[in-house]
PDB file of N, CA and C in Angstrom:
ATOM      1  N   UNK A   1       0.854  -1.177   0.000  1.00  0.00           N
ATOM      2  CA  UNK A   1       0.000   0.000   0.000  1.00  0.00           C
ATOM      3  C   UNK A   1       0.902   1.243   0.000  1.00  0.00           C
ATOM      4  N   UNK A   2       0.522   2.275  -1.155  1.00  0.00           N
ATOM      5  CA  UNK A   2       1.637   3.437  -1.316  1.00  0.00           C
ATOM      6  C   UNK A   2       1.242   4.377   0.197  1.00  0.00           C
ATOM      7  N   UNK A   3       2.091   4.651   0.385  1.00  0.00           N
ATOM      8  CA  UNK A   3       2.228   5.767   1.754  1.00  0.00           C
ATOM      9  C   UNK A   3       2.178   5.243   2.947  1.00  0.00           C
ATOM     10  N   UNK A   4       2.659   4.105   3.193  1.00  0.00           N
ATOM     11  CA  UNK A   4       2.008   3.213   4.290  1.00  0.00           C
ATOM     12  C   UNK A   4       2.764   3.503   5.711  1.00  0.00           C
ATOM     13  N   UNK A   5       2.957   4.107   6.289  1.00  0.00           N
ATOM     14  CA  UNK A   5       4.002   4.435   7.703  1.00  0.00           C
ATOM     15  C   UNK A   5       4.331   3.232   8.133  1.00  0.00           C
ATOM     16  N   UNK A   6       3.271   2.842   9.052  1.00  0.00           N
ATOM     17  CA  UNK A   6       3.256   1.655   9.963  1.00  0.00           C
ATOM     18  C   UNK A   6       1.985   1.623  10.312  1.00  0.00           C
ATOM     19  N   UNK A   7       1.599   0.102  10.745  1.00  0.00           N
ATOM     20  CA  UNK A   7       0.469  -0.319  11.388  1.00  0.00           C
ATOM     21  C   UNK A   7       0.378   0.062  12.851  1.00  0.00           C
ATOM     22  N   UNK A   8      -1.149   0.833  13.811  1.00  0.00           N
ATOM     23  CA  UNK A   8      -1.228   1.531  14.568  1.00  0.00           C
ATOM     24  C   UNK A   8      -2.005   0.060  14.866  1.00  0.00           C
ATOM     25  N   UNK A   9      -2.038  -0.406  16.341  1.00  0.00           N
ATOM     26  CA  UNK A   9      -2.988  -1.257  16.873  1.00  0.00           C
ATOM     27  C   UNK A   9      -3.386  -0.827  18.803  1.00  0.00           C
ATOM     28  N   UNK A  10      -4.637  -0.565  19.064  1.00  0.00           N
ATOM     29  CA  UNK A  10      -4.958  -0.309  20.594  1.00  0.00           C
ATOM     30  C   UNK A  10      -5.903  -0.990  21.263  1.00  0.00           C
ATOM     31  N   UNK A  11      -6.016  -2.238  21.390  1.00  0.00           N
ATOM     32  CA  UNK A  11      -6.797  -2.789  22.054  1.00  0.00           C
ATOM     33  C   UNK A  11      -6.855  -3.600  20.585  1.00  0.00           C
ATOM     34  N   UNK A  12      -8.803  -3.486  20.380  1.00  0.00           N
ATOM     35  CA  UNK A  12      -8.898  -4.202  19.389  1.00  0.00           C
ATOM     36  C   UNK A  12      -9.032  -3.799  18.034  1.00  0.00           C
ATOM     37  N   UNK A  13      -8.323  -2.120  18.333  1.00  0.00           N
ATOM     38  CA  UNK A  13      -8.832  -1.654  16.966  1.00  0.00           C
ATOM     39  C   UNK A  13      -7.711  -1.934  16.693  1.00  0.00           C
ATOM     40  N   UNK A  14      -7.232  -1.417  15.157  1.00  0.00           N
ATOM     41  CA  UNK A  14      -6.257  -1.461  14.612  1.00  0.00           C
ATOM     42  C   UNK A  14      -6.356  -0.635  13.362  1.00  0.00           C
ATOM     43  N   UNK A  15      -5.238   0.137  11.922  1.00  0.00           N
ATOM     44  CA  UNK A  15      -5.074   0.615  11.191  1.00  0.00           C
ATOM     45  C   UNK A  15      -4.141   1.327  11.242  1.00  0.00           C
ATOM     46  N   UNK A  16      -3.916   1.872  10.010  1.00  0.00           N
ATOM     47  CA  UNK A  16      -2.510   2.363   9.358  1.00  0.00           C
ATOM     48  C   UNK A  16      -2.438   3.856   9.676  1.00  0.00           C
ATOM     49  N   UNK A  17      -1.102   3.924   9.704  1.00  0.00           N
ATOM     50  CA  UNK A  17      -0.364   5.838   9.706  1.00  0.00           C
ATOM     51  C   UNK A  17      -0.019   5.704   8.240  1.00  0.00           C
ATOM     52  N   UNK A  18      -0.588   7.053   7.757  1.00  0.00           N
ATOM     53  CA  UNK A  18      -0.442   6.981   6.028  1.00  0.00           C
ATOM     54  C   UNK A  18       0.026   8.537   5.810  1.00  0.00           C
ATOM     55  N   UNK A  19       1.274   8.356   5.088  1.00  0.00           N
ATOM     56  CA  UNK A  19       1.672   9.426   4.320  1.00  0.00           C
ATOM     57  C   UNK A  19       0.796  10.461   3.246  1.00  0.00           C
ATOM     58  N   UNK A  20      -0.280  11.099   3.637  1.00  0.00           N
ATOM     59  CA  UNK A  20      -1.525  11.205   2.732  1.00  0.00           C
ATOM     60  C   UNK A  20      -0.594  12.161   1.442  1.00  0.00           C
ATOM     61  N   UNK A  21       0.513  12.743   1.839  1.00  0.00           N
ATOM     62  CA  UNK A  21       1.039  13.669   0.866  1.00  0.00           C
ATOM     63  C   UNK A  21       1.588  12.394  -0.483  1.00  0.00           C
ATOM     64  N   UNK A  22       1.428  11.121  -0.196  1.00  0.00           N
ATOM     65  CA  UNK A  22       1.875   9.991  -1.423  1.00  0.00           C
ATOM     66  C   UNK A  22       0.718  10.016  -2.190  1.00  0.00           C
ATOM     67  N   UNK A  23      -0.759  10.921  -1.657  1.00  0.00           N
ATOM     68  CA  UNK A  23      -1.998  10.232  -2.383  1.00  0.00           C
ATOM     69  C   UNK A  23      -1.990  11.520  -3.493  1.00  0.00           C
ATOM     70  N   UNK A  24      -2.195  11.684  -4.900  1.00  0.00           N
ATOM     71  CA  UNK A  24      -2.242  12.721  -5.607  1.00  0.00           C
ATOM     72  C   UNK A  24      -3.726  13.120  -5.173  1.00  0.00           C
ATOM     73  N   UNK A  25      -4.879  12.363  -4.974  1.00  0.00           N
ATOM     74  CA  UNK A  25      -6.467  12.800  -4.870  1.00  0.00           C
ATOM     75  C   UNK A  25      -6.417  13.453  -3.589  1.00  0.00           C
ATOM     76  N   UNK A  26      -5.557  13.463  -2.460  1.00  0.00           N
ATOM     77  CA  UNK A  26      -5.670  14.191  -0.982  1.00  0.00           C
ATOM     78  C   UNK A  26      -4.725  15.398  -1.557  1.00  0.00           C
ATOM     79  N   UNK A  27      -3.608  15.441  -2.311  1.00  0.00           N
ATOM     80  CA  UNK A  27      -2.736  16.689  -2.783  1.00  0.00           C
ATOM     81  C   UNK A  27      -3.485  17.783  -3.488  1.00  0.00           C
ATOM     82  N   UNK A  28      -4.347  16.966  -4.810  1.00  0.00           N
ATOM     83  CA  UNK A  28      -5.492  17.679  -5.499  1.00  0.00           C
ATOM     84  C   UNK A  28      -6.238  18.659  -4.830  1.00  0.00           C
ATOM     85  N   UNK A  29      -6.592  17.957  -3.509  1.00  0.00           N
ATOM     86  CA  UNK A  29      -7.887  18.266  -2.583  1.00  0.00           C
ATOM     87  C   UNK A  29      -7.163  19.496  -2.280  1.00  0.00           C
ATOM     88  N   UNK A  30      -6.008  19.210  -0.959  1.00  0.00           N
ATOM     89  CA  UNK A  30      -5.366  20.372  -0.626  1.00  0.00           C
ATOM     90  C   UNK A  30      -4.787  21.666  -1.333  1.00  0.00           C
ATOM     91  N   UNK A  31      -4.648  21.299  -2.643  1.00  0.00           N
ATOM     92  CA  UNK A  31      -3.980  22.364  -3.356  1.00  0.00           C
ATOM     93  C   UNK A  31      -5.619  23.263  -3.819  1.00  0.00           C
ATOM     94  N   UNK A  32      -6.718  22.315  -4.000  1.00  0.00           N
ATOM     95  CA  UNK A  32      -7.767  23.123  -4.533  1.00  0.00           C
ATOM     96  C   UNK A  32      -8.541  23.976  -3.080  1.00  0.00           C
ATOM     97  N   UNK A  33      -8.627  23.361  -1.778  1.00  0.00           N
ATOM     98  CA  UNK A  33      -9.007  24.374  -0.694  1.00  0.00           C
ATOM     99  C   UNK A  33      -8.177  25.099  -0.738  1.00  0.00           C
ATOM    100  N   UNK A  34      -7.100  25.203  -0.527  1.00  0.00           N
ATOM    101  CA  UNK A  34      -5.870  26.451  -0.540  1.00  0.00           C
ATOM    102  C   UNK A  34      -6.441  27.605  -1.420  1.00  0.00           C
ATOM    103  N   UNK A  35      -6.294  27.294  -2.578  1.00  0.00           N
ATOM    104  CA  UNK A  35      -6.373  28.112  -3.691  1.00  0.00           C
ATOM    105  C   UNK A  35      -8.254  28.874  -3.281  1.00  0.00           C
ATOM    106  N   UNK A  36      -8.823  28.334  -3.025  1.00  0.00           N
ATOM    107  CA  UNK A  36     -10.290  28.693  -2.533  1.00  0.00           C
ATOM    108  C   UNK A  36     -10.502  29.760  -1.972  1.00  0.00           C
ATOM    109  N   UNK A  37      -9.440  29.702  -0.879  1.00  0.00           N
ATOM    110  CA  UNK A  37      -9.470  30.249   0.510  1.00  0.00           C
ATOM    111  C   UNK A  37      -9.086  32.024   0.182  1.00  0.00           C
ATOM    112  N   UNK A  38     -10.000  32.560   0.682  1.00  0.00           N
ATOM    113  CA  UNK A  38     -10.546  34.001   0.684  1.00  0.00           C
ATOM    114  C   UNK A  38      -9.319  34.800   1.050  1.00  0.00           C
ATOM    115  N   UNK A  39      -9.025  34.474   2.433  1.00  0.00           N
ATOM    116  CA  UNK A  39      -7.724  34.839   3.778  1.00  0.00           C
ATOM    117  C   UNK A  39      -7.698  33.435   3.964  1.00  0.00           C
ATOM    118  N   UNK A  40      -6.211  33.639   4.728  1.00  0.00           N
ATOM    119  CA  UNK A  40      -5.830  32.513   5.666  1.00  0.00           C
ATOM    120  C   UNK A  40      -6.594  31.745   6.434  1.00  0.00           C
ATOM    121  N   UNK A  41      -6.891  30.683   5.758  1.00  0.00           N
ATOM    122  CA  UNK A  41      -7.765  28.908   6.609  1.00  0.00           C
ATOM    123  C   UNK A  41      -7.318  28.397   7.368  1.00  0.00           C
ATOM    124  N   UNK A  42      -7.445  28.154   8.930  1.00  0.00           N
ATOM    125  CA  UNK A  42      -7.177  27.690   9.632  1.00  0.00           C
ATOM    126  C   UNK A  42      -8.174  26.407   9.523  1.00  0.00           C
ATOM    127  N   UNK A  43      -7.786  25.350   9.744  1.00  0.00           N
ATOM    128  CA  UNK A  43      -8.332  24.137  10.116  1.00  0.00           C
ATOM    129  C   UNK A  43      -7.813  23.403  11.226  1.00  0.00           C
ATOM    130  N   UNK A  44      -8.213  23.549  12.449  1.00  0.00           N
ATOM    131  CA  UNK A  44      -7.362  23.068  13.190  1.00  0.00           C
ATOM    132  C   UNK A  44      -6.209  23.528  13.649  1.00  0.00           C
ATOM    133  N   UNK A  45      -4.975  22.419  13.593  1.00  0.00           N
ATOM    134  CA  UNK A  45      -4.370  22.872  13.886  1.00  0.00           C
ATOM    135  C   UNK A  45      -3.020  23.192  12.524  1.00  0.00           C
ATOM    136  N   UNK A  46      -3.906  23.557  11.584  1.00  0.00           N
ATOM    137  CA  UNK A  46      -3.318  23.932  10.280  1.00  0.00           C
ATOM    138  C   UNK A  46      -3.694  25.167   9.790  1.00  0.00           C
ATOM    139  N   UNK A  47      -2.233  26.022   8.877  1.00  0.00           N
ATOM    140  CA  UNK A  47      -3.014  27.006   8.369  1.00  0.00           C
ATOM    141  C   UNK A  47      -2.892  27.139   7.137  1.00  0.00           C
ATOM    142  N   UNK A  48      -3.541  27.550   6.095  1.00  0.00           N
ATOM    143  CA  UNK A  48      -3.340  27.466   4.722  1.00  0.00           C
ATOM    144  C   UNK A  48      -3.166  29.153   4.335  1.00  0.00           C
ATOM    145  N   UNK A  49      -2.419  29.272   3.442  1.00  0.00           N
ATOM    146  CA  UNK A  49      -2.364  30.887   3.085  1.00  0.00           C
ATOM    147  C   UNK A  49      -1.651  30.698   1.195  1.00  0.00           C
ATOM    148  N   UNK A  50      -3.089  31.297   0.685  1.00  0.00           N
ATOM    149  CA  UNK A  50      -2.572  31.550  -0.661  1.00  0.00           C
ATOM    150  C   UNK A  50      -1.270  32.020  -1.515  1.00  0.00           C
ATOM    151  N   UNK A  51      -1.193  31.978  -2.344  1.00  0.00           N
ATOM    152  CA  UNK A  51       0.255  32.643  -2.712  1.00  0.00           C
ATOM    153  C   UNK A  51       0.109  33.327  -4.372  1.00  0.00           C
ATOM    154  N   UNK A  52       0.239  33.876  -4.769  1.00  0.00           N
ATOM    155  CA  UNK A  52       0.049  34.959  -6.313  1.00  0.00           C
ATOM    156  C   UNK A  52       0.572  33.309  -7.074  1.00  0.00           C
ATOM    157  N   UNK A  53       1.443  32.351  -6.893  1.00  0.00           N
ATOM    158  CA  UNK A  53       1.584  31.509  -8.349  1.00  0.00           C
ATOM    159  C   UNK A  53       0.823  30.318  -8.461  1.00  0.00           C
ATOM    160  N   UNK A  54       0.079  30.188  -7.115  1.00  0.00           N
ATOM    161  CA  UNK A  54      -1.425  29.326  -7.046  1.00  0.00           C
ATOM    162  C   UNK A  54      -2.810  29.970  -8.509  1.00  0.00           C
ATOM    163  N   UNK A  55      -2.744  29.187  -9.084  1.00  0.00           N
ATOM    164  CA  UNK A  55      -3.293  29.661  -9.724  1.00  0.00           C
ATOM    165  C   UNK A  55      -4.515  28.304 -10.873  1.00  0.00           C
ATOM    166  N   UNK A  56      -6.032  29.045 -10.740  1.00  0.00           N
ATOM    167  CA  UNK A  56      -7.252  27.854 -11.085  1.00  0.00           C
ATOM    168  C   UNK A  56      -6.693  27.301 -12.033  1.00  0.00           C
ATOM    169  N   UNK A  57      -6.869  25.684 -11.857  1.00  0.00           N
ATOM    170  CA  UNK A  57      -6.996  24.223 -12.274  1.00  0.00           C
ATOM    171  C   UNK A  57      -5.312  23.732 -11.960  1.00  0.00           C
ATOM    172  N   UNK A  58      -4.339  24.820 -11.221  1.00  0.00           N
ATOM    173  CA  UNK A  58      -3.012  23.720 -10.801  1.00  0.00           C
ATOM    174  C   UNK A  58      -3.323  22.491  -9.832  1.00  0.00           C
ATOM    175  N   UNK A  59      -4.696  22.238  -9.343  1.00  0.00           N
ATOM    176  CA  UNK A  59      -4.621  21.277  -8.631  1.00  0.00           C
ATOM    177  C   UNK A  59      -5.190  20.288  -9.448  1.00  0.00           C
ATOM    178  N   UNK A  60      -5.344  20.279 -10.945  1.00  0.00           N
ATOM    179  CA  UNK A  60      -5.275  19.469 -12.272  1.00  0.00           C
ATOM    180  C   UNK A  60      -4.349  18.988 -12.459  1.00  0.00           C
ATOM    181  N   UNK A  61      -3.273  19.487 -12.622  1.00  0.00           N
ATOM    182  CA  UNK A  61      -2.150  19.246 -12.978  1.00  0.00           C
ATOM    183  C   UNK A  61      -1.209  18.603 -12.975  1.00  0.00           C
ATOM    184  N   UNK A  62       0.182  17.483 -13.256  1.00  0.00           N
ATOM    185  CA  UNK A  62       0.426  16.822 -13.088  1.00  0.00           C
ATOM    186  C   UNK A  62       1.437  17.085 -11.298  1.00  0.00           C
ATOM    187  N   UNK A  63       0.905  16.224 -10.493  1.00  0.00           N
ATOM    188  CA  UNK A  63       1.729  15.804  -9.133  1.00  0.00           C
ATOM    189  C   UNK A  63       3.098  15.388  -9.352  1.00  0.00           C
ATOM    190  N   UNK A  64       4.269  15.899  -8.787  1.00  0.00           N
ATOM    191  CA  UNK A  64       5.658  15.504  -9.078  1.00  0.00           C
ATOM    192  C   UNK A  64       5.778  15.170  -7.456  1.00  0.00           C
ATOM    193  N   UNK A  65       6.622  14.419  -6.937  1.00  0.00           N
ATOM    194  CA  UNK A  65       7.329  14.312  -5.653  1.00  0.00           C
ATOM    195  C   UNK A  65       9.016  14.530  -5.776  1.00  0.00           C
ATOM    196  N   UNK A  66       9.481  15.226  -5.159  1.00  0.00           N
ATOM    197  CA  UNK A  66      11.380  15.741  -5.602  1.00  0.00           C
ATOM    198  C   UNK A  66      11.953  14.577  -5.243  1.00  0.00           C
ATOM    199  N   UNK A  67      12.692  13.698  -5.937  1.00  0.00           N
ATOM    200  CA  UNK A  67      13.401  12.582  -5.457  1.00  0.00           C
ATOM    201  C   UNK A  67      14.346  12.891  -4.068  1.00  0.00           C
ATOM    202  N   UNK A  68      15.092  14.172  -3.931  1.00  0.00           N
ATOM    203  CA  UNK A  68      16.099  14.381  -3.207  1.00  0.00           C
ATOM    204  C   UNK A  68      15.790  14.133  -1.485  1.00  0.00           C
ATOM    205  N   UNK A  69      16.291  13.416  -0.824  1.00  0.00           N
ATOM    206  CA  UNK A  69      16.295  13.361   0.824  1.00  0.00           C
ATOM    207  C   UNK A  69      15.941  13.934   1.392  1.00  0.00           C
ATOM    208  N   UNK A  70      14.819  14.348   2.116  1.00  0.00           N
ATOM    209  CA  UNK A  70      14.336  15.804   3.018  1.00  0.00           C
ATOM    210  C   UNK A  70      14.049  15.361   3.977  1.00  0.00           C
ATOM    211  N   UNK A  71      13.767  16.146   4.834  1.00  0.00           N
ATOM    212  CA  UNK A  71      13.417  16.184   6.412  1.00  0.00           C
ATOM    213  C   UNK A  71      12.200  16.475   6.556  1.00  0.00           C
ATOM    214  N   UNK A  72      11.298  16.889   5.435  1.00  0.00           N
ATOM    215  CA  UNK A  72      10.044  17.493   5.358  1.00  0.00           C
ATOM    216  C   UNK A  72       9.484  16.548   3.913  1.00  0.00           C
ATOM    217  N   UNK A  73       8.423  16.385   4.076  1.00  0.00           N
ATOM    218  CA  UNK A  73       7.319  16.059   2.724  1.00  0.00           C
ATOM    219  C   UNK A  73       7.140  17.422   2.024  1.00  0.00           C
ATOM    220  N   UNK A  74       7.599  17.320   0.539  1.00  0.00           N
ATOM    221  CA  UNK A  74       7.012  17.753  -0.627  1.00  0.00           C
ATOM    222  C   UNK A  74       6.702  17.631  -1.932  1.00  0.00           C
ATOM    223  N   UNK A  75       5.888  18.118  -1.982  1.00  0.00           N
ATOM    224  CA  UNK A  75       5.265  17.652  -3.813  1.00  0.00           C
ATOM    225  C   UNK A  75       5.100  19.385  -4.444  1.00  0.00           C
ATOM    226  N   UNK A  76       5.117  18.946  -6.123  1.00  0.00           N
ATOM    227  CA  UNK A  76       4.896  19.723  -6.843  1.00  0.00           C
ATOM    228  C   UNK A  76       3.494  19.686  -7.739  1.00  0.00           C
ATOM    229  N   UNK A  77       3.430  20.647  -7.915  1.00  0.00           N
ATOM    230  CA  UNK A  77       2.327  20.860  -9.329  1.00  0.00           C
ATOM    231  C   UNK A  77       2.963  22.160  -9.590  1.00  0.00           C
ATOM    232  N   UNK A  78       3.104  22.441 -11.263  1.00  0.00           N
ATOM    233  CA  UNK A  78       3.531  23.530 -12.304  1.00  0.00           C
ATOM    234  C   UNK A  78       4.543  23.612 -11.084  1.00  0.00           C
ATOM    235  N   UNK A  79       5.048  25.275 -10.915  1.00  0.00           N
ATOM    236  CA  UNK A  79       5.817  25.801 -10.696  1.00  0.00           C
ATOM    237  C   UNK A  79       5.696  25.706  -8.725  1.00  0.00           C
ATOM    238  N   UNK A  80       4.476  25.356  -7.944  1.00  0.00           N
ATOM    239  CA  UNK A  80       4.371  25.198  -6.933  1.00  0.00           C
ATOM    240  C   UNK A  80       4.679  23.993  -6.446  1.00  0.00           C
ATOM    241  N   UNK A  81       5.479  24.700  -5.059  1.00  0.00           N
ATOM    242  CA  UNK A  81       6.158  23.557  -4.104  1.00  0.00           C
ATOM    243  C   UNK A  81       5.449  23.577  -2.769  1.00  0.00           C
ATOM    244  N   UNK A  82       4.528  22.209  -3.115  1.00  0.00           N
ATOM    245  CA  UNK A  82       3.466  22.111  -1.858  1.00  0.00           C
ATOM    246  C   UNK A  82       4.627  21.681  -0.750  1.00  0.00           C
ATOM    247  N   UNK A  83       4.448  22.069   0.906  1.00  0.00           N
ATOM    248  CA  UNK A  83       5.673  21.694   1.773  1.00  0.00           C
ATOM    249  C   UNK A  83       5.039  21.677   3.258  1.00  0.00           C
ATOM    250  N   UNK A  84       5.186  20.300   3.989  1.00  0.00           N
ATOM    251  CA  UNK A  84       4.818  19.684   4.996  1.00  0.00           C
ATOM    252  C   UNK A  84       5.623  20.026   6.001  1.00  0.00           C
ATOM    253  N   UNK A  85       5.442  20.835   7.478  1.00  0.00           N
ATOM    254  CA  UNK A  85       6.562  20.618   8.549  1.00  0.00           C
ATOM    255  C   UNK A  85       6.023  19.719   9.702  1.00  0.00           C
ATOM    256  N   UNK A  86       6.658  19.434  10.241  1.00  0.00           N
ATOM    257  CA  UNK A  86       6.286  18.278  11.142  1.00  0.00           C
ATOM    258  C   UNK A  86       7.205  18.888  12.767  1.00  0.00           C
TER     259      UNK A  86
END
């Protein structure tokens, strides 16, 4: 299974920790609320804030992931570098 962390188990439940930034349909999602968003979206304990090269249907577009080693999750579409801190 792509993005798969590790298996979470507590008693009798059980299921997976998933890298959702491996799924292009959860990247899609996120890149298209972003782009939505009026002002800065807080969800929680997240905040989203537009940027001038976000721009309608890049969350069409083809999903790249940077091969290079990071300390952080990121993906591309066009010229935007979607970027995860942890």
């Amino acid at each position: 299974m792509a993005g798969v962390i590790c298996e979470l188990r507590a008693g009798p439940a059980a299921g997976w920790l998933i890298d959702f930034f491996s799924d292009d349909r959860f990247v899609r999602f996120l890149l298209d609320v972003i782009f939505r968003a009026e002002a800065p979206l807080q969800m929680g304990g997240l905040v989203f804030c537009k940027f001038p090269k976000l721009e309608p249907g890049m969350a069409q577009g083809r999903i790249g992931r940077p091969g290079a080693e990071q300390s952080n999750t990121s993906v591309t579409s066009g010229e935007v570098i979607l970027k995860a801190f942890s």
